[in-house]
N, C-alpha and C. Protein backbone atom coordinates (compact mmCIF):
# COMPACT_ATOMS: atom_id res chain seq x y z
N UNK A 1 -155.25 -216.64 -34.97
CA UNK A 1 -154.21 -217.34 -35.70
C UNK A 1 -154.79 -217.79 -37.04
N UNK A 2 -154.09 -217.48 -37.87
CA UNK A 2 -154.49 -217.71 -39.20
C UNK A 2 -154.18 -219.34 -39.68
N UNK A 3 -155.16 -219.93 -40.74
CA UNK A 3 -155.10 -221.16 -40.84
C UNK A 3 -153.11 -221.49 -41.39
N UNK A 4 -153.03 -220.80 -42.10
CA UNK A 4 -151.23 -220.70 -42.71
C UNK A 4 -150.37 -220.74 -41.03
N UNK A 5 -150.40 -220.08 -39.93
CA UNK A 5 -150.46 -220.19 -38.81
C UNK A 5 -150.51 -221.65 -38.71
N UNK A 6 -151.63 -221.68 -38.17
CA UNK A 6 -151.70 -222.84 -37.31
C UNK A 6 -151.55 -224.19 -37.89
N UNK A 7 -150.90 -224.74 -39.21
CA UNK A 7 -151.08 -225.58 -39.67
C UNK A 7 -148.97 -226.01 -40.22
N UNK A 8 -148.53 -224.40 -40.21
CA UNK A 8 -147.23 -224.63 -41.00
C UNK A 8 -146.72 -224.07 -40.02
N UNK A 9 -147.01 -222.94 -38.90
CA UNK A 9 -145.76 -222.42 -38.00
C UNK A 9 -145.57 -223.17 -36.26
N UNK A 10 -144.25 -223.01 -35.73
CA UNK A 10 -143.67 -224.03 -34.64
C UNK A 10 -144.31 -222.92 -34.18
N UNK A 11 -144.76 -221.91 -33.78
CA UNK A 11 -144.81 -220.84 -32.72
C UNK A 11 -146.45 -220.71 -32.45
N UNK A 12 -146.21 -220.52 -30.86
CA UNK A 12 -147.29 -220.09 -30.05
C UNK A 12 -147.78 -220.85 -29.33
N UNK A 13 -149.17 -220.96 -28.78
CA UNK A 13 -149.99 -222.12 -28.11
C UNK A 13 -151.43 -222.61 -28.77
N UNK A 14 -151.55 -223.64 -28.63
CA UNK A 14 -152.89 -224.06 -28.67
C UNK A 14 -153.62 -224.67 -27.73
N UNK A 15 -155.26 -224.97 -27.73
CA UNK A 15 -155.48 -225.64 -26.50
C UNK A 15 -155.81 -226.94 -27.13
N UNK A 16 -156.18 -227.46 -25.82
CA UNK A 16 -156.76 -229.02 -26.56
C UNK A 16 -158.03 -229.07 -27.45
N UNK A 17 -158.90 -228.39 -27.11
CA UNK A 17 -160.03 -228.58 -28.26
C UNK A 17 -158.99 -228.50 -29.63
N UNK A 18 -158.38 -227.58 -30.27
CA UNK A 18 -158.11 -227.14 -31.32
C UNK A 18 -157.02 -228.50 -31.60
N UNK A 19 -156.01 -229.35 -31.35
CA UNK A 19 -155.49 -230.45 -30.82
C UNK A 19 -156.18 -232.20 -30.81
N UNK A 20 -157.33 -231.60 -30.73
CA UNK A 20 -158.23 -233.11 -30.24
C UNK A 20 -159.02 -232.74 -32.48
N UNK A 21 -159.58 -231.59 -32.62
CA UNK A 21 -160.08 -231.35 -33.66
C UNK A 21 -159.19 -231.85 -34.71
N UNK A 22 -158.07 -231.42 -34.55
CA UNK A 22 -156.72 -231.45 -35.51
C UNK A 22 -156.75 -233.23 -35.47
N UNK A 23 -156.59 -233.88 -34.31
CA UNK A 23 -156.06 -235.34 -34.17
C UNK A 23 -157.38 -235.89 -34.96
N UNK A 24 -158.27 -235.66 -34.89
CA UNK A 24 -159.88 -236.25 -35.39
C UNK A 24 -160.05 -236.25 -36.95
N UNK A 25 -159.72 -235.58 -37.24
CA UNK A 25 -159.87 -234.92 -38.70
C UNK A 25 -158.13 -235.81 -39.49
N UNK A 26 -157.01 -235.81 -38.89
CA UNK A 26 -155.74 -236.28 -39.17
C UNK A 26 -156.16 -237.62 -39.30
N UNK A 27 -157.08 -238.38 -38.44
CA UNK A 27 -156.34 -240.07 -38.83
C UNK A 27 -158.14 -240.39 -39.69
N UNK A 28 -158.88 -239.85 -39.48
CA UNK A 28 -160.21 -239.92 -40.41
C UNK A 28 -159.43 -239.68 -41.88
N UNK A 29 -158.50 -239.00 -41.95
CA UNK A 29 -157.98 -238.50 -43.53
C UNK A 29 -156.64 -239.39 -43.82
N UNK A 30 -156.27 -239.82 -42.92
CA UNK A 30 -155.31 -241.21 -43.10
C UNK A 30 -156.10 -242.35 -42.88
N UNK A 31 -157.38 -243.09 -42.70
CA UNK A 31 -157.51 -244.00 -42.86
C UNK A 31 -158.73 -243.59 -44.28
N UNK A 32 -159.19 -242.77 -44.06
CA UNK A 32 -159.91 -242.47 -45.77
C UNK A 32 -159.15 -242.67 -46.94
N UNK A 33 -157.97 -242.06 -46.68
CA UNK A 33 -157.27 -242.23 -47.77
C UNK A 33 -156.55 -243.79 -48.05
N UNK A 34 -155.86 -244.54 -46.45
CA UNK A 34 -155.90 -245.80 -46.75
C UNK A 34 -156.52 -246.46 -47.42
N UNK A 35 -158.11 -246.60 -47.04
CA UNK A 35 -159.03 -247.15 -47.71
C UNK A 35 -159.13 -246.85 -49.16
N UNK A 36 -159.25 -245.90 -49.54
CA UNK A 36 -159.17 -245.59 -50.65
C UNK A 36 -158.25 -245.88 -51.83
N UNK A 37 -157.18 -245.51 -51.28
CA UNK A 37 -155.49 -246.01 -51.89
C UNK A 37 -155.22 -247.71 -52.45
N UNK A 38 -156.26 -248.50 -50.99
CA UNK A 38 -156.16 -250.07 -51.38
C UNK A 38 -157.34 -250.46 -52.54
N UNK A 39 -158.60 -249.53 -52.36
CA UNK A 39 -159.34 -250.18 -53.62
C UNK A 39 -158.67 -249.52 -54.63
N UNK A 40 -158.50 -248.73 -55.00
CA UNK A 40 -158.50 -247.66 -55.94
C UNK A 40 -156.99 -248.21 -56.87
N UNK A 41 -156.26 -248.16 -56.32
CA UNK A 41 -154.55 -248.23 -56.43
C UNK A 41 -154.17 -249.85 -55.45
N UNK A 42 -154.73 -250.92 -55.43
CA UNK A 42 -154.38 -252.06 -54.91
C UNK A 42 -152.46 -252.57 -54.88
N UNK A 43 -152.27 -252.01 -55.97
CA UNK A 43 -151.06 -252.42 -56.46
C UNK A 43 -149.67 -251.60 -55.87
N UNK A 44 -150.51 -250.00 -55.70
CA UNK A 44 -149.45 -249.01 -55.53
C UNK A 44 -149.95 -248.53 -53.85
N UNK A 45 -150.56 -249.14 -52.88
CA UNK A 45 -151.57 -248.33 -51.93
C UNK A 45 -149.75 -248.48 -50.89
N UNK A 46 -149.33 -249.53 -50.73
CA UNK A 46 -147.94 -249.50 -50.21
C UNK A 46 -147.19 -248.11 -50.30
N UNK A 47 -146.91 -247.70 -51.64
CA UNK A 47 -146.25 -246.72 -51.89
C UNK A 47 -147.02 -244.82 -51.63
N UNK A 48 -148.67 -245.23 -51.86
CA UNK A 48 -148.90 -243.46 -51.71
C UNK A 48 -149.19 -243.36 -50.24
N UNK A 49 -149.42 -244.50 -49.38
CA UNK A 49 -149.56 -244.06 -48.09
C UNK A 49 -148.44 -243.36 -47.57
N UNK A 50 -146.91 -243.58 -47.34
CA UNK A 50 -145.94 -242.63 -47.22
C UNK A 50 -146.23 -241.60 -47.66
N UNK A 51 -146.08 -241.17 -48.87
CA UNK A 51 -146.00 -240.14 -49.66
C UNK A 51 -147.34 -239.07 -48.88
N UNK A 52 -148.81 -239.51 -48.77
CA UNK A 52 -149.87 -239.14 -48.04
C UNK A 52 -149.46 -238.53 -46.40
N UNK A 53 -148.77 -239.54 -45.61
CA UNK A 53 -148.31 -239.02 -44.36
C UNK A 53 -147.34 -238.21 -44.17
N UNK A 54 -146.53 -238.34 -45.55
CA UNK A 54 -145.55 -237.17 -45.26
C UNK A 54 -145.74 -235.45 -45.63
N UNK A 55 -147.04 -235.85 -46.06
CA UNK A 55 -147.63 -234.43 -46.51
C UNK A 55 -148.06 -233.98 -45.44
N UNK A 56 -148.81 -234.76 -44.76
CA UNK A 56 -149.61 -234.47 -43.49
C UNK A 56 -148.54 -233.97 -42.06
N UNK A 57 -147.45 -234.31 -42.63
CA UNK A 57 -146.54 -234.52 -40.96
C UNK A 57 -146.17 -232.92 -40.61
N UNK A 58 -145.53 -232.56 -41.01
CA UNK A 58 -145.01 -230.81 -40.67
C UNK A 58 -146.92 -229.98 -40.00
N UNK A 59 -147.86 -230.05 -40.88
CA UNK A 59 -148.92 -229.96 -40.20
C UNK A 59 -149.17 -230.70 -38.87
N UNK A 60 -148.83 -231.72 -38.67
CA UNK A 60 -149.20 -232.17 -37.70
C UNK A 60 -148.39 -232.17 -36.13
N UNK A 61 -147.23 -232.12 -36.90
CA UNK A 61 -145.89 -231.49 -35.88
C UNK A 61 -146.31 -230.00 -35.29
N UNK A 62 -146.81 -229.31 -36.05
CA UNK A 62 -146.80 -227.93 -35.66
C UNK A 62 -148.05 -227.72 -34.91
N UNK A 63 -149.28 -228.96 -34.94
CA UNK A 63 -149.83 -228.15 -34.16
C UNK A 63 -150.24 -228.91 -32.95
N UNK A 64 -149.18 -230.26 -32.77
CA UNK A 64 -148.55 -230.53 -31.46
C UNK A 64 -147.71 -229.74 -30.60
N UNK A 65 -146.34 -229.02 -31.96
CA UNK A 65 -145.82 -228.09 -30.84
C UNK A 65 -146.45 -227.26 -30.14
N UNK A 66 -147.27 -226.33 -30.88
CA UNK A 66 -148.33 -225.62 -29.97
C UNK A 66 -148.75 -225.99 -28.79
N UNK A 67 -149.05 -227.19 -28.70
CA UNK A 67 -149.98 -228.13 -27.84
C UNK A 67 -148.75 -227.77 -26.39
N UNK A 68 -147.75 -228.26 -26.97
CA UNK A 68 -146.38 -228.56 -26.01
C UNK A 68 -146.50 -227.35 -25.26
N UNK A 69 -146.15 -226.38 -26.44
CA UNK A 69 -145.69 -225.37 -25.87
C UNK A 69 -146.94 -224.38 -25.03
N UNK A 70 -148.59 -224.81 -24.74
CA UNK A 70 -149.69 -224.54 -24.39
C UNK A 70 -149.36 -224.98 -22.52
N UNK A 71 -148.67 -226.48 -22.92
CA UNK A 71 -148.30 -226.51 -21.26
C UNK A 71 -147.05 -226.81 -20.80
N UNK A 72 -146.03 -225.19 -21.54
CA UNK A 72 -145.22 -224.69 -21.43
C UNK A 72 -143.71 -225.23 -21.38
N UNK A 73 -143.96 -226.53 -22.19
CA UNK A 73 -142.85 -227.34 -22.99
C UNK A 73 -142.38 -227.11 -24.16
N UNK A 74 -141.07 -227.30 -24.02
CA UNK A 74 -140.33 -226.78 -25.59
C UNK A 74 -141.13 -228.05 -27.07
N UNK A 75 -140.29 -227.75 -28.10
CA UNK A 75 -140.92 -228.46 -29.00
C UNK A 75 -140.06 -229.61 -29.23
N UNK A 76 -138.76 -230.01 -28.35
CA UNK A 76 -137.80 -230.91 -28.22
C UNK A 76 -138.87 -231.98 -28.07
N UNK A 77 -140.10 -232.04 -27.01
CA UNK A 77 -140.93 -232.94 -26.76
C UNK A 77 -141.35 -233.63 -28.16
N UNK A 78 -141.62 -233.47 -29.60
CA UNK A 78 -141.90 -233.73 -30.03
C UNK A 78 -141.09 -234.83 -31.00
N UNK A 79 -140.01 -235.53 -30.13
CA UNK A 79 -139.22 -236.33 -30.81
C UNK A 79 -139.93 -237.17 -29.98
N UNK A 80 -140.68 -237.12 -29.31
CA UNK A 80 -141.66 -238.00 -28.47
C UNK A 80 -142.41 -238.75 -30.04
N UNK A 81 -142.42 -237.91 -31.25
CA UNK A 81 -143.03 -238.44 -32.48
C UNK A 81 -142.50 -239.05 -33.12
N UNK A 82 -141.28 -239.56 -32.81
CA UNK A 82 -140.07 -240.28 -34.04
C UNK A 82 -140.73 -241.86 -34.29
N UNK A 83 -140.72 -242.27 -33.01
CA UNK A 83 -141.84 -243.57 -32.93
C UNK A 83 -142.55 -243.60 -34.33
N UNK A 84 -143.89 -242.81 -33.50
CA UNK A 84 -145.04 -243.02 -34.11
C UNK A 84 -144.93 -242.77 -36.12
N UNK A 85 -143.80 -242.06 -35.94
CA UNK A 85 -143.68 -241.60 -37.63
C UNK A 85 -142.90 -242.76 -37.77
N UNK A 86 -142.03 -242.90 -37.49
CA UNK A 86 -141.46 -244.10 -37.85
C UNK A 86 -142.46 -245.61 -38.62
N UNK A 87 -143.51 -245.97 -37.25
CA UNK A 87 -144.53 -246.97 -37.15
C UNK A 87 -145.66 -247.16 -38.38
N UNK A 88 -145.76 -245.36 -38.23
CA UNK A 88 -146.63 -245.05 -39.69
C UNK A 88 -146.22 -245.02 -40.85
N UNK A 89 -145.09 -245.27 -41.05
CA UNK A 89 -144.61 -245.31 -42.42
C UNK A 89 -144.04 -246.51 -42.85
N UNK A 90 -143.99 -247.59 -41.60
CA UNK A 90 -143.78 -248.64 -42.20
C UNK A 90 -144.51 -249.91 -41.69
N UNK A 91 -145.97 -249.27 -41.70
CA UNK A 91 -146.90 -250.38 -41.62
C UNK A 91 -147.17 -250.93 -42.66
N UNK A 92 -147.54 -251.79 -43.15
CA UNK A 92 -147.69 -252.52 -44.68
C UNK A 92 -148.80 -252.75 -44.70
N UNK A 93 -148.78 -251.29 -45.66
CA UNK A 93 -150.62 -251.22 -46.63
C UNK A 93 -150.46 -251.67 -47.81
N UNK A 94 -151.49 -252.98 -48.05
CA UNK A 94 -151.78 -253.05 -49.57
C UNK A 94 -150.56 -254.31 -50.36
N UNK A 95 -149.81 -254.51 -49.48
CA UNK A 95 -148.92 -255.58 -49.69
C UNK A 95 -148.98 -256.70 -48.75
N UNK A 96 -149.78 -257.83 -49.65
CA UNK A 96 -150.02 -259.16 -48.36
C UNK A 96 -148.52 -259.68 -47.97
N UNK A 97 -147.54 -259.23 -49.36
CA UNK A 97 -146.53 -260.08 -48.89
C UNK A 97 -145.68 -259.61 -47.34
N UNK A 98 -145.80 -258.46 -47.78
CA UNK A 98 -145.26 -257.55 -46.08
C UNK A 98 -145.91 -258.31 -44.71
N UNK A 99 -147.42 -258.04 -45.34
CA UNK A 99 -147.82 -258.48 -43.67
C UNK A 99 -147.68 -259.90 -42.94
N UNK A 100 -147.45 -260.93 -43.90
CA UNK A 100 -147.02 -262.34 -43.17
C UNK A 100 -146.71 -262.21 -41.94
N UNK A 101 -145.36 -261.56 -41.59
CA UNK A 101 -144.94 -261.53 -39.95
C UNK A 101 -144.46 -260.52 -39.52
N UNK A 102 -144.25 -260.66 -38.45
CA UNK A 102 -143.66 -259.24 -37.96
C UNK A 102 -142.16 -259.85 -37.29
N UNK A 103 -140.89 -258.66 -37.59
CA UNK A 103 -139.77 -258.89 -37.18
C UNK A 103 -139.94 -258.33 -35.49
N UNK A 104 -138.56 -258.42 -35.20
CA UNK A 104 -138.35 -258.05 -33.68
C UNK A 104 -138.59 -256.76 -33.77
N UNK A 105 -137.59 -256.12 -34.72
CA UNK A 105 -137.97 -254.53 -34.66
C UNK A 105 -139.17 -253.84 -35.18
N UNK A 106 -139.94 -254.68 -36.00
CA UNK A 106 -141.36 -253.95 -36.07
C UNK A 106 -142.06 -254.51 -34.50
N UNK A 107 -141.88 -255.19 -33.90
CA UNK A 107 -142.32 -255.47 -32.50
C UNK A 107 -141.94 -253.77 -31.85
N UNK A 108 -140.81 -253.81 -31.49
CA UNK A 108 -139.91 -252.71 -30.88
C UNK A 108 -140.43 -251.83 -31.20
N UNK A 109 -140.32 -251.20 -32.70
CA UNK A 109 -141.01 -250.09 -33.04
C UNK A 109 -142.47 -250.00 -32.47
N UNK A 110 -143.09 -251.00 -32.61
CA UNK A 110 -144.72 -251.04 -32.29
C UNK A 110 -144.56 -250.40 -30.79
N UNK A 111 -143.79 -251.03 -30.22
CA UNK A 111 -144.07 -251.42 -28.39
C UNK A 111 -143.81 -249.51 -28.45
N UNK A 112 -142.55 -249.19 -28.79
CA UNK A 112 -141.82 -247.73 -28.49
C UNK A 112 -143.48 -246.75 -28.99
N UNK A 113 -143.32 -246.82 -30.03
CA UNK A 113 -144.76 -246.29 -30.96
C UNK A 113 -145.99 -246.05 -29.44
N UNK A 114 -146.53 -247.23 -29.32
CA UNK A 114 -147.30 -246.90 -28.44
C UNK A 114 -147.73 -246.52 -26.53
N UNK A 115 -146.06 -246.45 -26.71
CA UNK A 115 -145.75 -245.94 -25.22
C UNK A 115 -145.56 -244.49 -25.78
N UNK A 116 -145.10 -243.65 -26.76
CA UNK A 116 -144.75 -242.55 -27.12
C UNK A 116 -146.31 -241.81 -27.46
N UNK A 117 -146.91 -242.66 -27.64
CA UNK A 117 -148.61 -242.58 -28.15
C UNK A 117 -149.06 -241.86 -27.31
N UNK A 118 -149.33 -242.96 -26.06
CA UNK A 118 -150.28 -242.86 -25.18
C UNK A 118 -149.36 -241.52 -24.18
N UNK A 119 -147.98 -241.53 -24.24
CA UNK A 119 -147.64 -240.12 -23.22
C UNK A 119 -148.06 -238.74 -23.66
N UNK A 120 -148.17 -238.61 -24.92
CA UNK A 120 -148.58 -237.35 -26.02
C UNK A 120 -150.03 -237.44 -25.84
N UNK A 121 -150.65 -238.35 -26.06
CA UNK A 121 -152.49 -238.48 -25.79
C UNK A 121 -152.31 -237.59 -24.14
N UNK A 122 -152.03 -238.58 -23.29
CA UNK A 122 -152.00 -237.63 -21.74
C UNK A 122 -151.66 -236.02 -21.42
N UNK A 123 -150.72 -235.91 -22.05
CA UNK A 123 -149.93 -234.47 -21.90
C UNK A 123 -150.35 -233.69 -22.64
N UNK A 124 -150.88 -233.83 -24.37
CA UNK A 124 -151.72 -233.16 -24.70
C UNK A 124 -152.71 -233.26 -25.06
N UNK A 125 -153.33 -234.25 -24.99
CA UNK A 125 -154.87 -234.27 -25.14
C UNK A 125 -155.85 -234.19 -23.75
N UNK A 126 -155.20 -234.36 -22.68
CA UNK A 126 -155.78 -234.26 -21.26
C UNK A 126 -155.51 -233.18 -20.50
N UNK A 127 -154.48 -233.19 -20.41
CA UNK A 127 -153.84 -232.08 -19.36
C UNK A 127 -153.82 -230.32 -19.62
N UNK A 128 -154.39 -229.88 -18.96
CA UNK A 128 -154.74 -228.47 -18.94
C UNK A 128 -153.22 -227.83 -19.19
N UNK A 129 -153.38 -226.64 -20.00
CA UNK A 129 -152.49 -225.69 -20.43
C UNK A 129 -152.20 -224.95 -19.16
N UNK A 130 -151.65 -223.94 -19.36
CA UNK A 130 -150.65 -223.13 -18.52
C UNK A 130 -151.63 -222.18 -18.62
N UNK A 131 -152.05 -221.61 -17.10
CA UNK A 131 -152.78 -221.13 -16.84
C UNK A 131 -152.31 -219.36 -17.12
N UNK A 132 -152.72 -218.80 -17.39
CA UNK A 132 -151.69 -217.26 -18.27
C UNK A 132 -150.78 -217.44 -19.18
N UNK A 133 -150.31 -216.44 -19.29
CA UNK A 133 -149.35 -216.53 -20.56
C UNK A 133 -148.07 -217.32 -20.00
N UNK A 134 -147.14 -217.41 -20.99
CA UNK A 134 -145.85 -218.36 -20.52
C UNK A 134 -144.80 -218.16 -21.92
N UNK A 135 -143.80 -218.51 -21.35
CA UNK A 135 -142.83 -217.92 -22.75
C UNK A 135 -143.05 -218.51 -23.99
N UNK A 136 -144.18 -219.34 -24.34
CA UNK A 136 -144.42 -219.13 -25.71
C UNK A 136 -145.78 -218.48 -26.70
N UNK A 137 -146.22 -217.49 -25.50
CA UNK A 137 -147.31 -216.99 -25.48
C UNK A 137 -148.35 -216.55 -25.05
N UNK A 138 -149.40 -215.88 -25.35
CA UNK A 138 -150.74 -215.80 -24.30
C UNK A 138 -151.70 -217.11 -24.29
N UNK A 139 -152.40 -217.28 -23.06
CA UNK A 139 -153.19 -218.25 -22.65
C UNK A 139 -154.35 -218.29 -23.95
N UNK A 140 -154.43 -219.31 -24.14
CA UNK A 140 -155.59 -219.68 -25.44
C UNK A 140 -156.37 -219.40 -24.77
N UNK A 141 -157.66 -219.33 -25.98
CA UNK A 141 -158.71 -218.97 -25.25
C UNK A 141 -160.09 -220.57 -25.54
């Protein structure tokens, strides 16, 4: 699978190494860039963190679906991500005035966020793929 593959298309499987690599490298480059965004841009770090995750997201969607579809789930599973995108885009970087408190629904969101977290960590970061091929492909290797 070619990197254009595995980074921009919904189709096929992946296993978890390739999944766990992808997740490792994804939030090392979202909190690098956090960090970065708040010294660098103090004023604007609020505003390029969106802009940063939304670059990252279609990559990152696609090579969850894989994941899904590795142990032979559609890619519907991946509204399992609405949460967490949601959570990530409206955490408040770089603006003290944001972070004072938290409302009910950034509670909610949080709580949903990390029940949606930890079922996607289990299902695809733990759980063994589909042993042969399966309708969205041949068995990774």
């Amino acid at each position: 699978m070619s990197k254009k593959e595995l980074l921009f298309s919904f189709q096929g499987r992946v296993g978890r190494k390739v999944f766990w690599i992808w997740n490792v490298c994804y939030y090392l480059a979202i909190m690098g860039f956090a960090v970065g965004a708040n010294k660098l841009f103090p004023d604007f770090a609020h505003l390029l963190l969106p802009v940063f995750l939304l670059s990252v997201l279609v990559p990152d969607l696609a090579i969850t679906a894989k994941r899904w579809h590795d142990r032979d789930k559609s890619s519907w599973w991946l509204l399992l991500n609405v949460p967490l995108v949601i959570g990530r885009m409206t955490v408040p970087v770089g603006d003290p005035s944001l972070e004072a408190g938290s409302s009910m629904m950034q509670v909610v969101t949080s709580l949903a966020a990390l029940v949606c977290g930890v079922w996607i960590l289990v299902e695809c970061g733990f759980l063994e793929g589909t042993k042969g091929d399966n309708r969205y492909g041949p068995e990774t290797k």
